[in-house]
PDB file of N, CA and C in Angstrom:
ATOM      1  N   UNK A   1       8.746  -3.287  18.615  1.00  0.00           N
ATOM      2  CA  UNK A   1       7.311  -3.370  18.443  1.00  0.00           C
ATOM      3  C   UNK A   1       6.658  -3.206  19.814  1.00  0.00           C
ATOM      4  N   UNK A   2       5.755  -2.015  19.923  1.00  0.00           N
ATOM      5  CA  UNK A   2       5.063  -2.022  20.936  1.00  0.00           C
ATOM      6  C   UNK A   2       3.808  -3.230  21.178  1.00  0.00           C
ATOM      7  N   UNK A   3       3.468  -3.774  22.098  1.00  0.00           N
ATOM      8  CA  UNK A   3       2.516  -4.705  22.309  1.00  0.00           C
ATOM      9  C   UNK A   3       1.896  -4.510  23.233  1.00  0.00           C
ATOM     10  N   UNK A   4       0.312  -4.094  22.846  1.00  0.00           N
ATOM     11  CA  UNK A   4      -0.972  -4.156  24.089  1.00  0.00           C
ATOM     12  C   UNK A   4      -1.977  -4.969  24.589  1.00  0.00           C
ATOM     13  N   UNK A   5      -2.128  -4.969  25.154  1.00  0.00           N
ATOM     14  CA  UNK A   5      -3.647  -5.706  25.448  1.00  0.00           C
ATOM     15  C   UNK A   5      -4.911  -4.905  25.878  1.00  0.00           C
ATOM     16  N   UNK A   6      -6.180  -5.439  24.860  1.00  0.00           N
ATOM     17  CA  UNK A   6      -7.029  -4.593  24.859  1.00  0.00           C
ATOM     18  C   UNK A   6      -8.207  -5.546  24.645  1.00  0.00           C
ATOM     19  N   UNK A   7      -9.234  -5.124  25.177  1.00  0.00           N
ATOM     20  CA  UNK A   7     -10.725  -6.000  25.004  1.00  0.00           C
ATOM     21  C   UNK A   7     -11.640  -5.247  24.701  1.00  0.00           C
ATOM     22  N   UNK A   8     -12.975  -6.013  24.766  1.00  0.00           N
ATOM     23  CA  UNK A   8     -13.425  -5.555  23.590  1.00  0.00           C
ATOM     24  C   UNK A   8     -13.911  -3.742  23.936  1.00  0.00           C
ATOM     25  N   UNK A   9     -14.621  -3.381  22.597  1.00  0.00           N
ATOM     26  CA  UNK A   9     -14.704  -1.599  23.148  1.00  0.00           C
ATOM     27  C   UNK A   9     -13.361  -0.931  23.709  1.00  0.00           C
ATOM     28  N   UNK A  10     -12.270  -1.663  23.890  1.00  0.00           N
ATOM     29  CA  UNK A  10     -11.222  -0.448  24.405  1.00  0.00           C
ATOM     30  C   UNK A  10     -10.590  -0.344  23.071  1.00  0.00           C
ATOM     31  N   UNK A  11      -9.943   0.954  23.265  1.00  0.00           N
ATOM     32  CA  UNK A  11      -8.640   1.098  21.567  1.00  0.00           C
ATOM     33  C   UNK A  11      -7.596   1.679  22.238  1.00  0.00           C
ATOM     34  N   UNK A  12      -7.089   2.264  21.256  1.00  0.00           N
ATOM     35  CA  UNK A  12      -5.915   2.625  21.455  1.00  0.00           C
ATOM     36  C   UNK A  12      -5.346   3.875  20.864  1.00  0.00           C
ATOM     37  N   UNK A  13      -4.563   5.149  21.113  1.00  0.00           N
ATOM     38  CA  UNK A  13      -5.141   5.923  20.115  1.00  0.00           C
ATOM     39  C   UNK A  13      -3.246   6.517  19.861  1.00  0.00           C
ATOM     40  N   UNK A  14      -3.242   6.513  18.347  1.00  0.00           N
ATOM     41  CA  UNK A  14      -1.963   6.676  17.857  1.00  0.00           C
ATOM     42  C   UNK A  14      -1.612   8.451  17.323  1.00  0.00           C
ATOM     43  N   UNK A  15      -0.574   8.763  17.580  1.00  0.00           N
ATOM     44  CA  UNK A  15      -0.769  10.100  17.063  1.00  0.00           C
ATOM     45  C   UNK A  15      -1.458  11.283  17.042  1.00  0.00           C
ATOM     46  N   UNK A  16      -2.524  11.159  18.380  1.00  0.00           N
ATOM     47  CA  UNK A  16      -3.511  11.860  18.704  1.00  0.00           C
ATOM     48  C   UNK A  16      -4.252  11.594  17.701  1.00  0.00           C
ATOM     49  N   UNK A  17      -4.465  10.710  16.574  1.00  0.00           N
ATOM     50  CA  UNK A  17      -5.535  11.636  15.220  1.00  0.00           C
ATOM     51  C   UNK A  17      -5.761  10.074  14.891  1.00  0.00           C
ATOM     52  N   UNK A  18      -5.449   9.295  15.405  1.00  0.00           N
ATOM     53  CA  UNK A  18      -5.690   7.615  14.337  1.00  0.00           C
ATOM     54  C   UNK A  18      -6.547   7.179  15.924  1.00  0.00           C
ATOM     55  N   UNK A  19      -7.344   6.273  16.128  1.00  0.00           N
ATOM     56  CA  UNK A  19      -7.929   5.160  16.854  1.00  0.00           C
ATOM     57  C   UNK A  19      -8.306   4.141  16.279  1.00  0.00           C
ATOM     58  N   UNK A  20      -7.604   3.030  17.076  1.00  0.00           N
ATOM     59  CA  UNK A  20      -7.666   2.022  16.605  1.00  0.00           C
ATOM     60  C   UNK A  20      -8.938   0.825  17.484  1.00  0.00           C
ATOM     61  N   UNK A  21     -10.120   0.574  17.346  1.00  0.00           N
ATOM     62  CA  UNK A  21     -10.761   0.015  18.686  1.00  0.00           C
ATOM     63  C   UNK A  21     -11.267  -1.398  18.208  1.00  0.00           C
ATOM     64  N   UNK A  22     -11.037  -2.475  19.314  1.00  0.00           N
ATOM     65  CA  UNK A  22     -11.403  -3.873  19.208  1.00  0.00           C
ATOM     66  C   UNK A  22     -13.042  -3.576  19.419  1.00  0.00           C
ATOM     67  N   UNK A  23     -13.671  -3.766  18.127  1.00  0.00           N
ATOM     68  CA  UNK A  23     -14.570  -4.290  17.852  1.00  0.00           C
ATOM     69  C   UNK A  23     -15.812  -5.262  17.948  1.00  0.00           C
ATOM     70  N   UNK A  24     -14.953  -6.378  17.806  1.00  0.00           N
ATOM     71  CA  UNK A  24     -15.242  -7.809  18.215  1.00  0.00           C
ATOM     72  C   UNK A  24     -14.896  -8.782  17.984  1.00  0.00           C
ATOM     73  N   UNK A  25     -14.483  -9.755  19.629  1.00  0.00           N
ATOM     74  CA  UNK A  25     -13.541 -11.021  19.215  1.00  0.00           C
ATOM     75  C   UNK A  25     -14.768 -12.184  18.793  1.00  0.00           C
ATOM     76  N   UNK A  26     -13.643 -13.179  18.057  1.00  0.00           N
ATOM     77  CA  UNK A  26     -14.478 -13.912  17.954  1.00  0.00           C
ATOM     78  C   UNK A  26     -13.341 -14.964  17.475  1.00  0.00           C
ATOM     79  N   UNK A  27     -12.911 -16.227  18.690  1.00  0.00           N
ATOM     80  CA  UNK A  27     -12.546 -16.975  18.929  1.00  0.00           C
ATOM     81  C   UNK A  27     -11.096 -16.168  18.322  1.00  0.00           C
ATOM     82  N   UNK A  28     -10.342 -16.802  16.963  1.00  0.00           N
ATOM     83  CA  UNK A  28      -8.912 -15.987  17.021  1.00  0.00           C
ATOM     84  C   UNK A  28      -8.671 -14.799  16.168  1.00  0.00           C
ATOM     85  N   UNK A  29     -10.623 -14.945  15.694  1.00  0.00           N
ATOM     86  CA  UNK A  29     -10.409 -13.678  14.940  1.00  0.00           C
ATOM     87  C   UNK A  29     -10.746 -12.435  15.670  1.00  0.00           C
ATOM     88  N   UNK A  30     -10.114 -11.130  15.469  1.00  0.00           N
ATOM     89  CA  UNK A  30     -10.607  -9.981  16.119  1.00  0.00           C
ATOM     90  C   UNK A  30     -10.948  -8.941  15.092  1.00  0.00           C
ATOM     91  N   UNK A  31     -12.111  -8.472  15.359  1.00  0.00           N
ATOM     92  CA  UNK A  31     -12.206  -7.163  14.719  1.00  0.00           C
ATOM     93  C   UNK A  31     -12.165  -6.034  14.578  1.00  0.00           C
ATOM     94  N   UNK A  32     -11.533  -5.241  14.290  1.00  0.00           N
ATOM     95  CA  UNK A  32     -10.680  -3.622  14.584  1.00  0.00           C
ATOM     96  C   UNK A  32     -11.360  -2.683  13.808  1.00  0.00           C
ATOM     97  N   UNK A  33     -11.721  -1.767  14.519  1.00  0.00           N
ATOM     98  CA  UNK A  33     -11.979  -0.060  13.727  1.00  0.00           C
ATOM     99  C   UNK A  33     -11.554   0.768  14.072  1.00  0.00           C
ATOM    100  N   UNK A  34     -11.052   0.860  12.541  1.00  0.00           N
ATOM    101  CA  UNK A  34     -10.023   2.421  12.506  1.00  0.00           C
ATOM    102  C   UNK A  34     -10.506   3.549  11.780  1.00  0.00           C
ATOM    103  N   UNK A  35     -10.443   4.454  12.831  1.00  0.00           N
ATOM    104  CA  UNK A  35     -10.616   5.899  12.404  1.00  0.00           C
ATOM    105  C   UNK A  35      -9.727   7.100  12.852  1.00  0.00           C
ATOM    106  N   UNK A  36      -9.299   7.695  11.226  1.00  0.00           N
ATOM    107  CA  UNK A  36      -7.883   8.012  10.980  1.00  0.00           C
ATOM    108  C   UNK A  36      -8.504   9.215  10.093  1.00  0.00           C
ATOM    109  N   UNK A  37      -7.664  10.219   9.546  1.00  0.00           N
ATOM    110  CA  UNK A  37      -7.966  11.427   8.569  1.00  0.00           C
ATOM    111  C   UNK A  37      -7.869  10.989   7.522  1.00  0.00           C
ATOM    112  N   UNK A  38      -8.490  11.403   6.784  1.00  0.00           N
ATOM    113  CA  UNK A  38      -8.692  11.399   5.350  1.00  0.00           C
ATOM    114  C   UNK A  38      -7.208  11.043   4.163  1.00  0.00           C
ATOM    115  N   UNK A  39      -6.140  11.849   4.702  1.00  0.00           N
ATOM    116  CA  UNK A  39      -5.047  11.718   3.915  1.00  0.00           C
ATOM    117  C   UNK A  39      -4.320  10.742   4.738  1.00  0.00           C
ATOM    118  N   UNK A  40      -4.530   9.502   5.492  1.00  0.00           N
ATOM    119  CA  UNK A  40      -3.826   8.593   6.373  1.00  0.00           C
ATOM    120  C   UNK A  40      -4.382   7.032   5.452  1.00  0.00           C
ATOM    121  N   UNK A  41      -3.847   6.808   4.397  1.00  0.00           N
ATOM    122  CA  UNK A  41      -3.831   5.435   4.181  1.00  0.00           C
ATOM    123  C   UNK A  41      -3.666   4.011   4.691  1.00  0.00           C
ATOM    124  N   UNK A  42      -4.805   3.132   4.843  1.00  0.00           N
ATOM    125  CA  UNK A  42      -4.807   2.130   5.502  1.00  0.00           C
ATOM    126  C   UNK A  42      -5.281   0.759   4.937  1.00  0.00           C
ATOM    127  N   UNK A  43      -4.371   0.073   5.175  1.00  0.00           N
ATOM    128  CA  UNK A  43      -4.307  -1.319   3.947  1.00  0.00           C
ATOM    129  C   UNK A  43      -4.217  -2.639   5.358  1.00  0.00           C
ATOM    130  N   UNK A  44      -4.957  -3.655   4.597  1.00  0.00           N
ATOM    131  CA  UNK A  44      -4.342  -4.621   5.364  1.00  0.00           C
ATOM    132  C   UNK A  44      -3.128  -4.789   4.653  1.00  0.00           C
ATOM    133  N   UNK A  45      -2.047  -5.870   5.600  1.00  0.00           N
ATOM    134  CA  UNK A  45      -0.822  -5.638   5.013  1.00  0.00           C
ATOM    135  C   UNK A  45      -0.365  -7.148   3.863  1.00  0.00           C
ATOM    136  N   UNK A  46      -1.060  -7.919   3.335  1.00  0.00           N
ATOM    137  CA  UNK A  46      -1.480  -8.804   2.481  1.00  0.00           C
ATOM    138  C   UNK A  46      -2.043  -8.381   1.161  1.00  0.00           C
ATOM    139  N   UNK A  47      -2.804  -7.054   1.421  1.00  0.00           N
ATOM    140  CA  UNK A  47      -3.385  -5.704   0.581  1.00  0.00           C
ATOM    141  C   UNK A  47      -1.989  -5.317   0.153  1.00  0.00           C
ATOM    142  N   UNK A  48      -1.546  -4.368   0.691  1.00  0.00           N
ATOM    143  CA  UNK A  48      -0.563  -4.121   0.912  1.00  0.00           C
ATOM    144  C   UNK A  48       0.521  -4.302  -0.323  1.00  0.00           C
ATOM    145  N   UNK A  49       1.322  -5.414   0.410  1.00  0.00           N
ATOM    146  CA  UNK A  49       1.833  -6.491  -0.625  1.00  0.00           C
ATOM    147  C   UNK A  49       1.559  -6.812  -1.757  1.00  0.00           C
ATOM    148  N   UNK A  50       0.409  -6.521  -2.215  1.00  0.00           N
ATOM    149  CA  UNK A  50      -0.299  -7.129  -3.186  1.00  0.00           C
ATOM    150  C   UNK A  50       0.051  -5.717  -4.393  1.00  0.00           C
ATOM    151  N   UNK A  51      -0.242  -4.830  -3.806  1.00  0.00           N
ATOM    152  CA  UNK A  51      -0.326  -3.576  -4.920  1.00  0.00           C
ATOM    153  C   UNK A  51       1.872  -3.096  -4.636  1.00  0.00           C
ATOM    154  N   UNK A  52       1.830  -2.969  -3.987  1.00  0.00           N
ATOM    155  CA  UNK A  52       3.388  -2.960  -4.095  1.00  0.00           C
ATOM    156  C   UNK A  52       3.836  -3.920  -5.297  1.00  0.00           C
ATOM    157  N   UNK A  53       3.357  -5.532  -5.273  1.00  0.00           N
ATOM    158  CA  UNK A  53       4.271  -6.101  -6.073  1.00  0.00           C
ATOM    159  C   UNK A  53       3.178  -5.279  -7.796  1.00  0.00           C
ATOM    160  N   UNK A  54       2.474  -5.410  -7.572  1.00  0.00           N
ATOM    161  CA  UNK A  54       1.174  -4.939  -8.890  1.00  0.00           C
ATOM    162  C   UNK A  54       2.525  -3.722  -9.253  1.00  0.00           C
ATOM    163  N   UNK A  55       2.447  -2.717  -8.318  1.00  0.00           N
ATOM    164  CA  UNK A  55       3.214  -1.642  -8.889  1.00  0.00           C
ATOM    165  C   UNK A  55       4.723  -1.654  -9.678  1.00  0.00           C
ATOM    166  N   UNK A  56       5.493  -2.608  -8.493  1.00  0.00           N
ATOM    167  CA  UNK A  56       6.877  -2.888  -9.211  1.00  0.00           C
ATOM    168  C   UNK A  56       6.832  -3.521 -10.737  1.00  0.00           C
ATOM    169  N   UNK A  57       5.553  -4.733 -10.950  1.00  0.00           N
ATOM    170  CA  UNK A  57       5.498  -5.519 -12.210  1.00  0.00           C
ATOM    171  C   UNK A  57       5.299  -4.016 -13.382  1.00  0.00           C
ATOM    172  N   UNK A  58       4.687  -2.919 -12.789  1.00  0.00           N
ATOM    173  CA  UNK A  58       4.251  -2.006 -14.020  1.00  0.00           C
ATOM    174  C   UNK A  58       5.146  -1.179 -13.985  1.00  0.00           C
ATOM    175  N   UNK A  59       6.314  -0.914 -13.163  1.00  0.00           N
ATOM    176  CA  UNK A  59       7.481  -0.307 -13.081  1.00  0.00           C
ATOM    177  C   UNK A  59       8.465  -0.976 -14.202  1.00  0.00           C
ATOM    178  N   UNK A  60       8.445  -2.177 -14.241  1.00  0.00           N
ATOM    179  CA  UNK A  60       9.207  -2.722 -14.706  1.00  0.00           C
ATOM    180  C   UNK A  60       8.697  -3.037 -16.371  1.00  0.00           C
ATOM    181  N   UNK A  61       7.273  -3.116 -16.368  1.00  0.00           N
ATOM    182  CA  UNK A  61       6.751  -2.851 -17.648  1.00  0.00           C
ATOM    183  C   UNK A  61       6.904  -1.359 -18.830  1.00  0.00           C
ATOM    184  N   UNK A  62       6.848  -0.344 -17.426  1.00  0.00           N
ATOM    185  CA  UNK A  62       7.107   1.109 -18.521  1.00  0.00           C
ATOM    186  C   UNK A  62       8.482   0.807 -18.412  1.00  0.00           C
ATOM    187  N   UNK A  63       9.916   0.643 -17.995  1.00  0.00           N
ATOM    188  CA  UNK A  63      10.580   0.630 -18.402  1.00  0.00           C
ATOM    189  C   UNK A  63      11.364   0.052 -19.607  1.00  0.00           C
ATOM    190  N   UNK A  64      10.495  -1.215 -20.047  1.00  0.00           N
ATOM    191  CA  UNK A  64      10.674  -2.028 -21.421  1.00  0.00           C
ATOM    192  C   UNK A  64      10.431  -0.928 -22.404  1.00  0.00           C
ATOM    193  N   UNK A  65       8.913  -0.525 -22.134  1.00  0.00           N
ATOM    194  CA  UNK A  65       8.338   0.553 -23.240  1.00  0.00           C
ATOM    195  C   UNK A  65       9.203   1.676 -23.210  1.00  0.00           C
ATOM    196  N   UNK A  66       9.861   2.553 -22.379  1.00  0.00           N
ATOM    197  CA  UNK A  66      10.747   3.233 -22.595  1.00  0.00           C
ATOM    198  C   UNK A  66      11.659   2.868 -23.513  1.00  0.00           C
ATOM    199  N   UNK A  67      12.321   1.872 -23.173  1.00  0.00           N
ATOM    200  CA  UNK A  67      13.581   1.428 -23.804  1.00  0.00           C
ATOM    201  C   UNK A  67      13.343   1.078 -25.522  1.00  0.00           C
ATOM    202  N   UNK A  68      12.536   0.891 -25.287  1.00  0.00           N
ATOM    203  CA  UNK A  68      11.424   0.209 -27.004  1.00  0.00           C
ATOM    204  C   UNK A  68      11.466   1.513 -27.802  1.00  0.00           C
ATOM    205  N   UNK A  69      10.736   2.667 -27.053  1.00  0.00           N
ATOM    206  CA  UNK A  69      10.370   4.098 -27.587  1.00  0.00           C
ATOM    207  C   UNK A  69      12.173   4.858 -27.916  1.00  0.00           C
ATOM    208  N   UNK A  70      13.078   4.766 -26.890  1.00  0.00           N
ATOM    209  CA  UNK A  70      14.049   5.079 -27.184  1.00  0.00           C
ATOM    210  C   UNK A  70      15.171   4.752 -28.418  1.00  0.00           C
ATOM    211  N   UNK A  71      15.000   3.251 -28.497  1.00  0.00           N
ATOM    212  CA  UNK A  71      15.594   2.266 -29.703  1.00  0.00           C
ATOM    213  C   UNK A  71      14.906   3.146 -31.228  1.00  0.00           C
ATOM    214  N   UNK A  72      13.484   3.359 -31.404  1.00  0.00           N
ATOM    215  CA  UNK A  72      12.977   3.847 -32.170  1.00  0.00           C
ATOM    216  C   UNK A  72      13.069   5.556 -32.556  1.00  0.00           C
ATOM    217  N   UNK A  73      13.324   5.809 -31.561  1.00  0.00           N
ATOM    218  CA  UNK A  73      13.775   7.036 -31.883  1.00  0.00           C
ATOM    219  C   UNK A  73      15.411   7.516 -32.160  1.00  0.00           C
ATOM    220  N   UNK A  74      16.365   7.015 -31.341  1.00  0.00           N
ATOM    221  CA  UNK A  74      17.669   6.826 -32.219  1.00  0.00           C
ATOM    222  C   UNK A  74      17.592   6.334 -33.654  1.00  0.00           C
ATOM    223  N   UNK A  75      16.894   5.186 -34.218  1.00  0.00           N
ATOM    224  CA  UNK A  75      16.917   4.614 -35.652  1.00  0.00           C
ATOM    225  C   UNK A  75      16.367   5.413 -36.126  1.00  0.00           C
ATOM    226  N   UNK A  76      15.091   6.295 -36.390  1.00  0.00           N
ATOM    227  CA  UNK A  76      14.424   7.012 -36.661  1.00  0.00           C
ATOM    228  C   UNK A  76      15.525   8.529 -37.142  1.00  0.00           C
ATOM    229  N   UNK A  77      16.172   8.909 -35.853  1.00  0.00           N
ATOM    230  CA  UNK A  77      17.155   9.786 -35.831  1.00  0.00           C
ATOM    231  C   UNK A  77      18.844   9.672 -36.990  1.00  0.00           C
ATOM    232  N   UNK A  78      19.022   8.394 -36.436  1.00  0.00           N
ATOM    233  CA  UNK A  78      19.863   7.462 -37.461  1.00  0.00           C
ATOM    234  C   UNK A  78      19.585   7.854 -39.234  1.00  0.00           C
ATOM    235  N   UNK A  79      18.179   7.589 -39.320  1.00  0.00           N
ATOM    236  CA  UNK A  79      18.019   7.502 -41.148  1.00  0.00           C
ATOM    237  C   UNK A  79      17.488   8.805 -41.432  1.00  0.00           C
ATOM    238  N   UNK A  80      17.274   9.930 -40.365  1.00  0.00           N
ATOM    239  CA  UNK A  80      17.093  11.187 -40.902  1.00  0.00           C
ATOM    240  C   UNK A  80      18.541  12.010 -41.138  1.00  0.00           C
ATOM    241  N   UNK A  81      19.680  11.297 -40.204  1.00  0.00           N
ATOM    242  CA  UNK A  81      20.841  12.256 -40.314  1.00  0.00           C
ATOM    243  C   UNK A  81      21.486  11.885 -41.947  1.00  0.00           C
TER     244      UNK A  81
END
């Protein structure tokens, strides 16, 4: 992990194309603006976390319904043969 130090109005700039600039402190909170391209997604990482697990729970939901749709279509298949 790289680690900087930066105050306020300075940034930092990643990849030529992302800047990241301290904003404003305020006691331990700091505030950051980022400006990045359009196709560069940016989450806090609590955000983050949050839709990852959202996604796995609905990963794991179409796969029931698969399995449901499949059962029904073998039986289905079953009483036509």
């Amino acid at each position: 992990m790289l680690i900087l130090t930066r105050k306020k109005d300075e940034a930092i700039i990643i990849d030529d194309k992302i800047k990241v600039k301290v904003v404003e402190i305020d006691g331990n909170k700091i505030k950051l603006g980022i400006e990045a391209p359009d196709d560069v997604t940016i989450h806090r990482e609590e955000v983050l976390k949050e839709i990852l697990k959202e996604n796995k729970q609905a990963l794991k939901q179409k796969r029931v319904l698969n399995r449901d749709y499949t059962s029904r279509i073998k039986e289905f298949i079953a009483k036509k043969g």
